[in-house]
Protein backbone atom coordinates (compact mmCIF):
# COMPACT_ATOMS: atom_id res chain seq x y z
CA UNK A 1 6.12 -9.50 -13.25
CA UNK A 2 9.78 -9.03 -12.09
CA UNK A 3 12.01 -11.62 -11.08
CA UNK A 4 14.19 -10.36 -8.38
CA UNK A 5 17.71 -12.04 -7.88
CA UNK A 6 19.38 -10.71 -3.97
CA UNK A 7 22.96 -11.66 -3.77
CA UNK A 8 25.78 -10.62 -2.22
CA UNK A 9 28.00 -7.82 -3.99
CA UNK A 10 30.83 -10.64 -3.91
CA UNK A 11 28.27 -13.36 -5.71
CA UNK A 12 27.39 -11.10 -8.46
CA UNK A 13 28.94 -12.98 -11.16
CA UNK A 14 27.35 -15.93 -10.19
CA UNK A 15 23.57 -13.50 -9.92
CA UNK A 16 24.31 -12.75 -13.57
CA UNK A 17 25.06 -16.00 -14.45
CA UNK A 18 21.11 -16.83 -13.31
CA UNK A 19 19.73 -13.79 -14.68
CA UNK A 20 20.84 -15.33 -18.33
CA UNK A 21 19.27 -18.38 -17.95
CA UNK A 22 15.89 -16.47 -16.21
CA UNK A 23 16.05 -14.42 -19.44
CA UNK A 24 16.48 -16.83 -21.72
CA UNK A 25 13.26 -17.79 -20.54
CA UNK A 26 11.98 -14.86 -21.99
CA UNK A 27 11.06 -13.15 -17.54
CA UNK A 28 12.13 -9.93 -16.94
CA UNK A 29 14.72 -10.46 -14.07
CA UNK A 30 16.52 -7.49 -12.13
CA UNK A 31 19.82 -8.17 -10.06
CA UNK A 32 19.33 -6.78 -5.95
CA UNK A 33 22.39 -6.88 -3.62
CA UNK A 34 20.21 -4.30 -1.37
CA UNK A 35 22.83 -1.42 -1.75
CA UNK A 36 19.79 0.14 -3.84
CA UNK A 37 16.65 0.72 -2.65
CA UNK A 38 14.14 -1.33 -5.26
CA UNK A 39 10.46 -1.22 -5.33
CA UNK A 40 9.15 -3.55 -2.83
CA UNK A 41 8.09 -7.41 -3.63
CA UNK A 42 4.56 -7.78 -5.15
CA UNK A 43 2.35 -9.96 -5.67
CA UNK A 44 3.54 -10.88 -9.04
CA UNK A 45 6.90 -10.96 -8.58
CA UNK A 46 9.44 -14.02 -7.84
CA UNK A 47 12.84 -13.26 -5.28
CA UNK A 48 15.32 -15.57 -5.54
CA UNK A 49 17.83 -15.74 -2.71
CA UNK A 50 21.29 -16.68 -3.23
CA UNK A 51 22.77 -18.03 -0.15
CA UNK A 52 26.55 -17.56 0.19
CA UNK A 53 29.22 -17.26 3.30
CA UNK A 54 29.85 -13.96 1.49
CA UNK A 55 25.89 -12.68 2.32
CA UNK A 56 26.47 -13.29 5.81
CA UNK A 57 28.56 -10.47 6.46
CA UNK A 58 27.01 -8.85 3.61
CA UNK A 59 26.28 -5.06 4.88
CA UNK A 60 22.65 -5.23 2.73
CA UNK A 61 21.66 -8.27 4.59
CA UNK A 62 19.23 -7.05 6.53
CA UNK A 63 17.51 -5.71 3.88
CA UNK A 64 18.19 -8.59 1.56
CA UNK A 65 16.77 -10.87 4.52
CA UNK A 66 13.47 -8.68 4.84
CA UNK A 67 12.22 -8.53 1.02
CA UNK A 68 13.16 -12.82 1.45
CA UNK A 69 10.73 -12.60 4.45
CA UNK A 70 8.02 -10.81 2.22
CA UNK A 71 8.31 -12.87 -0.66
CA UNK A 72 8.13 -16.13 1.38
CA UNK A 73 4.97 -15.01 3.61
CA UNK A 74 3.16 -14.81 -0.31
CA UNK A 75 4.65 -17.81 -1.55
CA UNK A 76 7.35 -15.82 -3.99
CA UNK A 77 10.54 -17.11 -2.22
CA UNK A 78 13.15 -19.62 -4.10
CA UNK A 79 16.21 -19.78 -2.04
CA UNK A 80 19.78 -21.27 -3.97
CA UNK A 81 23.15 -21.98 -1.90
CA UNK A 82 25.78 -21.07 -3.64
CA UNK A 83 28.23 -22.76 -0.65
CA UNK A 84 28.11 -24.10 2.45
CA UNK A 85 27.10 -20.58 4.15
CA UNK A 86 24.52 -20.33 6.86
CA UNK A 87 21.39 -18.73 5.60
CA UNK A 88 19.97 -15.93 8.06
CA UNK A 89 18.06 -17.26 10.95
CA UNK A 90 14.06 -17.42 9.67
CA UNK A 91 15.33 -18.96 6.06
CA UNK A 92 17.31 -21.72 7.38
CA UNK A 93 14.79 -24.45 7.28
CA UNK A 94 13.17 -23.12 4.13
CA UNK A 95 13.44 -25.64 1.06
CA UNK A 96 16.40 -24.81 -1.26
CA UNK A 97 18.30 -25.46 -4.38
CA UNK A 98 21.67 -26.20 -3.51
CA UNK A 99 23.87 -24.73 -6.57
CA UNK A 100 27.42 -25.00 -4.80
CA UNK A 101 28.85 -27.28 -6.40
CA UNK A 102 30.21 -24.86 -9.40
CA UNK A 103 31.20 -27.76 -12.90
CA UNK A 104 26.67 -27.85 -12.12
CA UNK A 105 25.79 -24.94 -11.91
CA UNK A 106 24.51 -24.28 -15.91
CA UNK A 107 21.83 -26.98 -15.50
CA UNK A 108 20.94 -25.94 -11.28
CA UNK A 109 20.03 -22.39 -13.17
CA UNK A 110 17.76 -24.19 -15.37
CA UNK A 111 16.71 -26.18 -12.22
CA UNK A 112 16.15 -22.25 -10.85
CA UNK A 113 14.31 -20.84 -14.09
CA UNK A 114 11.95 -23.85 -14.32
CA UNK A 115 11.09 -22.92 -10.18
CA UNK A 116 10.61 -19.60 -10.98
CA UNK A 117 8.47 -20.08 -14.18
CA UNK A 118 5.89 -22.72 -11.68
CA UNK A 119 5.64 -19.90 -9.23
CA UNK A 120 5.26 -16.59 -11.87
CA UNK A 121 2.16 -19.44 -12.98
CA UNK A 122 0.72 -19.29 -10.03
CA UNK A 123 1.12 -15.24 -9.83
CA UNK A 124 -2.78 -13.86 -9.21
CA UNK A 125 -3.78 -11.69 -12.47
CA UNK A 126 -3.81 -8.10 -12.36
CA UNK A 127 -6.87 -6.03 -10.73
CA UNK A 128 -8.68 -3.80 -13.26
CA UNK A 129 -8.35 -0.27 -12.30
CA UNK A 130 -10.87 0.92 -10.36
CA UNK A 131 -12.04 -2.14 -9.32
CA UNK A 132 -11.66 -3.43 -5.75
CA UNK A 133 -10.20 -6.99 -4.76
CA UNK A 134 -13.47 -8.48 -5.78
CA UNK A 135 -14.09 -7.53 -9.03
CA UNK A 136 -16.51 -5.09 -7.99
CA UNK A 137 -16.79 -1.62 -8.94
CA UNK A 138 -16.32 0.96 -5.99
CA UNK A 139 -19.39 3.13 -5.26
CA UNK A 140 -16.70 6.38 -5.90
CA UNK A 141 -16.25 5.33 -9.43
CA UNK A 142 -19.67 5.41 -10.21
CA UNK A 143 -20.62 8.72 -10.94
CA UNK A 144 -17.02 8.43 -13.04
CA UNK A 145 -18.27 5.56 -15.13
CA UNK A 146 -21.66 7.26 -16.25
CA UNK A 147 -19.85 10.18 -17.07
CA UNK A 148 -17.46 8.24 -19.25
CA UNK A 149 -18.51 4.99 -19.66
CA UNK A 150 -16.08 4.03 -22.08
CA UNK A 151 -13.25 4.47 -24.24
CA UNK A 152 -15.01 5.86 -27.02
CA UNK A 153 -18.00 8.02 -24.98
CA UNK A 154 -20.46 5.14 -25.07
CA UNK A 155 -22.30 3.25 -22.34
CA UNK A 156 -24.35 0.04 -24.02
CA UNK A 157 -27.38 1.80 -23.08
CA UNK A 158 -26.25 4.95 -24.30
CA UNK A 159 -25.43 3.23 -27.74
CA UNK A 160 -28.79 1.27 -27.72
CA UNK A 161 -30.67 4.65 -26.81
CA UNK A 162 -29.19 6.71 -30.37
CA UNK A 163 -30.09 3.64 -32.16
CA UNK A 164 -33.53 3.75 -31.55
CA UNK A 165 -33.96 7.30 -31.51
CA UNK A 166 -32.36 6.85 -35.22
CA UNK A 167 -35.17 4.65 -36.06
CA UNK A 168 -37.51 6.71 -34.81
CA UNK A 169 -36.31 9.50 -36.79
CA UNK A 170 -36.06 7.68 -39.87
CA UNK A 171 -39.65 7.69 -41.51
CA UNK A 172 -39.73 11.59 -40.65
CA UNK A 173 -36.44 11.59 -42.53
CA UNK A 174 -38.20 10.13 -45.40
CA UNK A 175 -40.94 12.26 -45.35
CA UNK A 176 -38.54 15.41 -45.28
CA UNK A 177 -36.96 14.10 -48.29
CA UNK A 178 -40.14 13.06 -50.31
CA UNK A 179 -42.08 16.33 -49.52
CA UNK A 180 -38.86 18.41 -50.52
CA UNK A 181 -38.49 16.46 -53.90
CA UNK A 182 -42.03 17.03 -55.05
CA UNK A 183 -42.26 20.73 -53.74
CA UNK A 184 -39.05 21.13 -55.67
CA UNK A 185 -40.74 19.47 -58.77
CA UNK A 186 -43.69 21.42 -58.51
CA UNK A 187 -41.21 24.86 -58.30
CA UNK A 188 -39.64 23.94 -61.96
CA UNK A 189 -41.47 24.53 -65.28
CA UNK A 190 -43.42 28.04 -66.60
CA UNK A 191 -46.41 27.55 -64.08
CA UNK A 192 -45.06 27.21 -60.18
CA UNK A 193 -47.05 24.98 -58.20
CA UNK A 194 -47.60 25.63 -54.67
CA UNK A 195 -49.29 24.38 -51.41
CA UNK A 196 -52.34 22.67 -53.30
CA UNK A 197 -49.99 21.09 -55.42
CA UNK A 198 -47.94 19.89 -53.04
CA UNK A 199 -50.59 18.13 -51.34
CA UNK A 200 -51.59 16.63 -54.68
CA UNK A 201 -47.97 14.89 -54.96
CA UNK A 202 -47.66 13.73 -51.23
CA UNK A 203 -51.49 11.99 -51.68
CA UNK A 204 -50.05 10.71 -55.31
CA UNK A 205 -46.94 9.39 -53.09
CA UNK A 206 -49.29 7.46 -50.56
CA UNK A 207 -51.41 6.04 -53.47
CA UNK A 208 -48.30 4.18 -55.13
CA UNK A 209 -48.52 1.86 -51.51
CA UNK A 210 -52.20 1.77 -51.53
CA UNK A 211 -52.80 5.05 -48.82
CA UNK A 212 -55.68 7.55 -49.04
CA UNK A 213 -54.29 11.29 -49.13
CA UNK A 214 -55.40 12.04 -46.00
CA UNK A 215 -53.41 8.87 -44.37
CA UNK A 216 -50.53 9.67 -45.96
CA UNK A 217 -50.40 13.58 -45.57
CA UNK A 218 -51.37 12.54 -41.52
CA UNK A 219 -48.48 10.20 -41.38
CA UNK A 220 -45.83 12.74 -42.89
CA UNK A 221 -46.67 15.13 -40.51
CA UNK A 222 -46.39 12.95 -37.52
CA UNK A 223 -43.22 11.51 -38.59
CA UNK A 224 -41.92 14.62 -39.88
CA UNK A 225 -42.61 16.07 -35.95
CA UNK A 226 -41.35 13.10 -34.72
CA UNK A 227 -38.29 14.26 -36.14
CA UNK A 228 -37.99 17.46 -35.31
CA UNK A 229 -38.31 16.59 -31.68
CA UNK A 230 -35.66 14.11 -31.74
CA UNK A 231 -32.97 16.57 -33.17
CA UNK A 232 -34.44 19.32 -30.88
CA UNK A 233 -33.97 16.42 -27.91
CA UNK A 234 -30.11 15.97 -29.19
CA UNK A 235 -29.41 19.55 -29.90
CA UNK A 236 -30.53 20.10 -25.96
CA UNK A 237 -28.27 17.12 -24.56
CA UNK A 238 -25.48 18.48 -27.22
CA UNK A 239 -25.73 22.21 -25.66
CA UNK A 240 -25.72 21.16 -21.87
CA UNK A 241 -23.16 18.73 -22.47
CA UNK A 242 -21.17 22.02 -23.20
CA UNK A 243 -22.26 24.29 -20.25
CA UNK A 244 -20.35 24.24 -16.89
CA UNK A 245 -21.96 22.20 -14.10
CA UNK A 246 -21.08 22.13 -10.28
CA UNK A 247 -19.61 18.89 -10.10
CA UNK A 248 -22.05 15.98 -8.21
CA UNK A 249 -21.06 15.09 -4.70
CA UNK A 250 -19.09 11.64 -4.86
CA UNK A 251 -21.73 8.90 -3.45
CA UNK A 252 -20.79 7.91 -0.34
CA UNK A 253 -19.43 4.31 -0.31
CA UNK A 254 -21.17 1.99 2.15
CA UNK A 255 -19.77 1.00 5.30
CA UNK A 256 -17.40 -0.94 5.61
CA UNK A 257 -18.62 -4.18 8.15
CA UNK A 258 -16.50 -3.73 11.55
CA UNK A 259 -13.85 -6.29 11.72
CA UNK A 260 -14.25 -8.55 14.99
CA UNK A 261 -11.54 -8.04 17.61
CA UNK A 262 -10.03 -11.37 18.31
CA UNK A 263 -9.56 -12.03 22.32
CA UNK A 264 -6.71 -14.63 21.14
CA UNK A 265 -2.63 -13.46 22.07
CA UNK A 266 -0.49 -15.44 19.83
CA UNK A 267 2.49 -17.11 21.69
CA UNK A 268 6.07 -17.39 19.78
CA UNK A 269 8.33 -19.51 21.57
CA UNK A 270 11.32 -22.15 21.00
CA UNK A 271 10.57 -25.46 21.73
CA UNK A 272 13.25 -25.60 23.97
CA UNK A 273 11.57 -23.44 26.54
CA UNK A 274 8.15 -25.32 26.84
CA UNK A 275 9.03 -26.16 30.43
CA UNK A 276 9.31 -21.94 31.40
CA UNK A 277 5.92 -20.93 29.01
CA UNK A 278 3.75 -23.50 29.42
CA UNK A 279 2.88 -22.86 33.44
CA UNK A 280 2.65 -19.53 32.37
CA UNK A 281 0.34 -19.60 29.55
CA UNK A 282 -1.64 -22.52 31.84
CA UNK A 283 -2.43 -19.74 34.58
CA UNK A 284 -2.89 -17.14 32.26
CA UNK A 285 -5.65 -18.98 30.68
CA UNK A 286 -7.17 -19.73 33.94
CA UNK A 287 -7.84 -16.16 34.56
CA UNK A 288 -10.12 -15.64 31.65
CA UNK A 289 -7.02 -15.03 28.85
CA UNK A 290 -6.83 -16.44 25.59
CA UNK A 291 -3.93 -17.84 23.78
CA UNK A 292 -2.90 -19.62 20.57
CA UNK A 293 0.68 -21.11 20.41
CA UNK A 294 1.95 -24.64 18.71
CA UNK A 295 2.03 -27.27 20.90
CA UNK A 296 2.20 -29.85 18.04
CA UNK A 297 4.73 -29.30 16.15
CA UNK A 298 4.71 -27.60 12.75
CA UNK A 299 6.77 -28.25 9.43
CA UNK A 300 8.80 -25.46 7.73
CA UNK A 301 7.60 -24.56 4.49
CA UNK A 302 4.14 -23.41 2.85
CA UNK A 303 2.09 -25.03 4.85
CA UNK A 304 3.55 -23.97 7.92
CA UNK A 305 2.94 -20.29 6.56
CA UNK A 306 -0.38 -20.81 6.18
CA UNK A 307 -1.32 -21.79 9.27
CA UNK A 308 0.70 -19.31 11.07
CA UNK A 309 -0.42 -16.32 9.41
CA UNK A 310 -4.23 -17.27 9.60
CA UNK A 311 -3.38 -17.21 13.15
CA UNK A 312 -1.53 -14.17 13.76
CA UNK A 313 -3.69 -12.26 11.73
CA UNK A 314 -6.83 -13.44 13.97
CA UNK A 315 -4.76 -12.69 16.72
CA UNK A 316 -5.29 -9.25 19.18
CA UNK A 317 -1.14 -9.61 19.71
CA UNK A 318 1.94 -11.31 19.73
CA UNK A 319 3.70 -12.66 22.69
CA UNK A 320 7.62 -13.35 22.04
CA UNK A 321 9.40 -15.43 24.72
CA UNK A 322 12.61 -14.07 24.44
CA UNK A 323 15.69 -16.70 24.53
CA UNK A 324 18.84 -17.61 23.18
CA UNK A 325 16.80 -20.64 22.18
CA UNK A 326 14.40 -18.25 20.67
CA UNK A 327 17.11 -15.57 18.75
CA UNK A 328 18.37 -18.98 17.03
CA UNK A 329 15.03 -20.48 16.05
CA UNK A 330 13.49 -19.87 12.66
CA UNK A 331 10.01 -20.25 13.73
CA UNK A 332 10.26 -17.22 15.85
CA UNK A 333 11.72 -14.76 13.58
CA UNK A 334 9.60 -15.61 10.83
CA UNK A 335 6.73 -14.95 13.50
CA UNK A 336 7.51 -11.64 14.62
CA UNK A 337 8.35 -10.69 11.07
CA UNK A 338 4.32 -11.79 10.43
CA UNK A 339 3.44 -9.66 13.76
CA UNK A 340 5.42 -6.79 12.32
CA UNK A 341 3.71 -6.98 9.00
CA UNK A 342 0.46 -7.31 10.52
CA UNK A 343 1.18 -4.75 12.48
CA UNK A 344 0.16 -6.61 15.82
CA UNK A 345 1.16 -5.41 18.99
CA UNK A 346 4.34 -6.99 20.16
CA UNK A 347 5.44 -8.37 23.86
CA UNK A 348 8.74 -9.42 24.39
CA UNK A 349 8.98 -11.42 27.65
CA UNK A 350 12.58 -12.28 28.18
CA UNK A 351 13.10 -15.73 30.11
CA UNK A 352 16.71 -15.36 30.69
CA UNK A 353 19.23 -12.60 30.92
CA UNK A 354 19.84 -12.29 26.92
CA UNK A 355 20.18 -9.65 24.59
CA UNK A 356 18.49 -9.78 20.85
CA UNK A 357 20.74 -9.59 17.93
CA UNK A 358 20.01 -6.79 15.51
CA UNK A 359 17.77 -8.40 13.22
CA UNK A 360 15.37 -8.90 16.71
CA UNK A 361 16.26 -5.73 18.01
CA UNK A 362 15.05 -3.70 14.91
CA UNK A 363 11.29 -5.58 15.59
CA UNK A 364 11.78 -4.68 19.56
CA UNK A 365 12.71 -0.72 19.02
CA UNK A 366 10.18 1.30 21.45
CA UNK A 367 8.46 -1.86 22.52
CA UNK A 368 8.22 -2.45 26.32
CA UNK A 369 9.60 -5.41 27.49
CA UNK A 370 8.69 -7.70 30.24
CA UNK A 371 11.92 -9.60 32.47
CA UNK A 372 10.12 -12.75 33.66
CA UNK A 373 13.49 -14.79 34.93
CA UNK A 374 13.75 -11.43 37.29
CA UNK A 375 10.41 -12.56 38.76
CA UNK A 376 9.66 -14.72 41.08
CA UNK A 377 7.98 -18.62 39.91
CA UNK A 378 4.85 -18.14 41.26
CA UNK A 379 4.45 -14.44 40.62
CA UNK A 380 5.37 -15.01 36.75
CA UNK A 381 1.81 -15.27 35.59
CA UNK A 382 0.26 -11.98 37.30
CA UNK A 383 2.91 -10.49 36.51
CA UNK A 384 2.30 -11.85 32.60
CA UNK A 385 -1.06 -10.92 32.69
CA UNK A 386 0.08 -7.58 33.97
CA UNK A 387 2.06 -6.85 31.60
CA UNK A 388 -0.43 -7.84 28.88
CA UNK A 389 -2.62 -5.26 29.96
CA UNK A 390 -5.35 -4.61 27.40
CA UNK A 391 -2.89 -6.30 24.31
């Protein structure tokens, strides 16, 4: 888990100044003014966002300003002003630590640091390799895991298999080892014995745990067979283990269950333009279309993330009603950021003669764009509709 710091080339002192206090903490903590290209924002990670009048014109910022986006849509975002400074449009209404006020600063890092230890808590914990999302093992890895179950060779079964085959083996063991000990006694001395004798000494054996000859001489053959075939089993497994074998075709992994198209088009807007998109979206839904847009209200924040990416990620694609109103609202960037990431097909439907600054513009490159202000009132929604084609 890495705890990201973005700042301004100009703010770096003050960056460093944090990244003691983070690592005093005993996090790992890496300083990003965006001139390098780091790793991207995971899961695990925190990015803290210093928010200076030096970021602004910052020539990293849009790059700075996208990693903020991806840590805030997972909940990883802590944003600190170091001044008065705007923050980019999507972060403005975002909680935030305000550090400008310098003779403070010592205990707003500690303010920082204890922010940044709550949300590295809530970090999810790592995903076993090899396992999916779930915990579950993939159907791929199966053939993998019975080759090498674990570590050390073993499966459990595997393990619980040799131990009872040792069992097994062990009164033929004993048998070996008595038989061998009085045909060895019998060998020593002027007079050899030989296969009569060594009867003799097995049935003697047997009698000291009150068997007949017979039983006993029955019983060290069987076990002593017993034996044999067990070592002949494990000299067979230990001798194809050994040979070359075509390699088993992977099993196939199971379908995955189709994902239901939504019908829904999600609807980003300023609030300011409810009197131009609401006839609009009205007629539109008249003729069969399907829409989701706010007409509540939400709060900035978490919870307003939530509920806005459930929604654009149910969603079959994202209207933007392009304004001034719109370029300056926070609501709408951090929605086409989500459309972006979701990689839902966009819309742009300008409703005035406007053109979108560069953070906008990057999200509308190649995307066909729809002038509604150049239409007339009551053509607006066929023409809409039109343009949504099969979006």
């Amino acid at each position: 888990m890495t705890v990201f710091i973005a700042h301004a080339p100009a703010d770096r002192p003050a960056a460093e100044a944090l990244e003691r206090t983070i690592e005093r903490r005993g996090q790992f903590s890496e300083l990003d003014d965006g001139t390098v290209a780091l790793r991207p924002v995971q899961h695990g990670d925190v990015f803290v966002l210093l928010i200076s009048q030096a970021l602004t014109f910052a020539t990293a910022r849009l790059r700075l300003e996208q990693r903020a986006l991806d840590a805030w849509a997972d909940g990883r975002l802590v944003v600190v002003k170091l001044d008065q400074g705007l923050a980019p449009v999507g972060l403005r209404d975002l909680p935030s630590i305000d550090a400008s006020f310098e003779a403070q600063r010592e205990f707003k890092w500690n303010e920082v640091a204890d922010v940044v230890r709550e949300k590295l808590k809530a970090a999810p914990p790592p995903r076993t390799p090899g396992r999916a999302a779930d915990g579950s093992i993939p159907p791929a890895m199966l053939d993998h895991l019975e080759e090498h179950p674990t570590a050390s060779g073993f499966s459990p079964a595997g393990l619980l298999r040799a131990l009872l085959l040792l069992l097994l083996a062990l009164p033929g063991l004993v048998a070996i080892a008595a038989a061998s000990s009085i045909w060895l006694a019998n060998r020593i001395g002027p007079t050899p014995g030989g296969w009569p004798e060594l009867r003799r000494g097995i049935g003697e054996f047997g009698a000291r745990f009150g068997l007949g000859a017979s039983a006993t001489e029955a019983l060290f053959a069987l076990s002593i067979l017993l034996t044999f075939a067990i070592v002949g089993y494990w000299l067979t497994r230990l001798f194809a283990a050994k040979r070359p074998t075509k390699k088993s075709a992977p099993r196939p992994a199971p379908a995955a269950a189709p994902v239901k198209q939504s019908e829904t088009v999600f609807v980003s807007y300023a609030r300011a333009n409810e009197g131009l998109v609401l006839p609009v979206i009205d007629a539109a839904k008249q003729a069969g279309r399907k829409f989701w847009l706010d007409q509540q209200g939400l709060k900035p924040g978490d919870g307003w993330a939530g509920e806005i990416v459930r929604a654009i990620r149910g969603a079959r694609g994202v209207t933007v009603m392009c304004s001034q109103a719109a370029f300056d609202s926070d609501h709408v960037k951090r929605e086409i950021y989500l459309a972006d990431r979701y990689k839902k097909p966009l819309l742009p439907v300008y409703l005035e003669a406007v053109e979108p600054p560069e953070d906008f513009e990057y999200f509308f490159a190649g995307v066909q764009r729809l002038n509604l202000f150049e239409t007339p009132e009551t053509e607006r929604p066929q023409a809409y509709i039109t343009a949504l084609g099969s979006n």
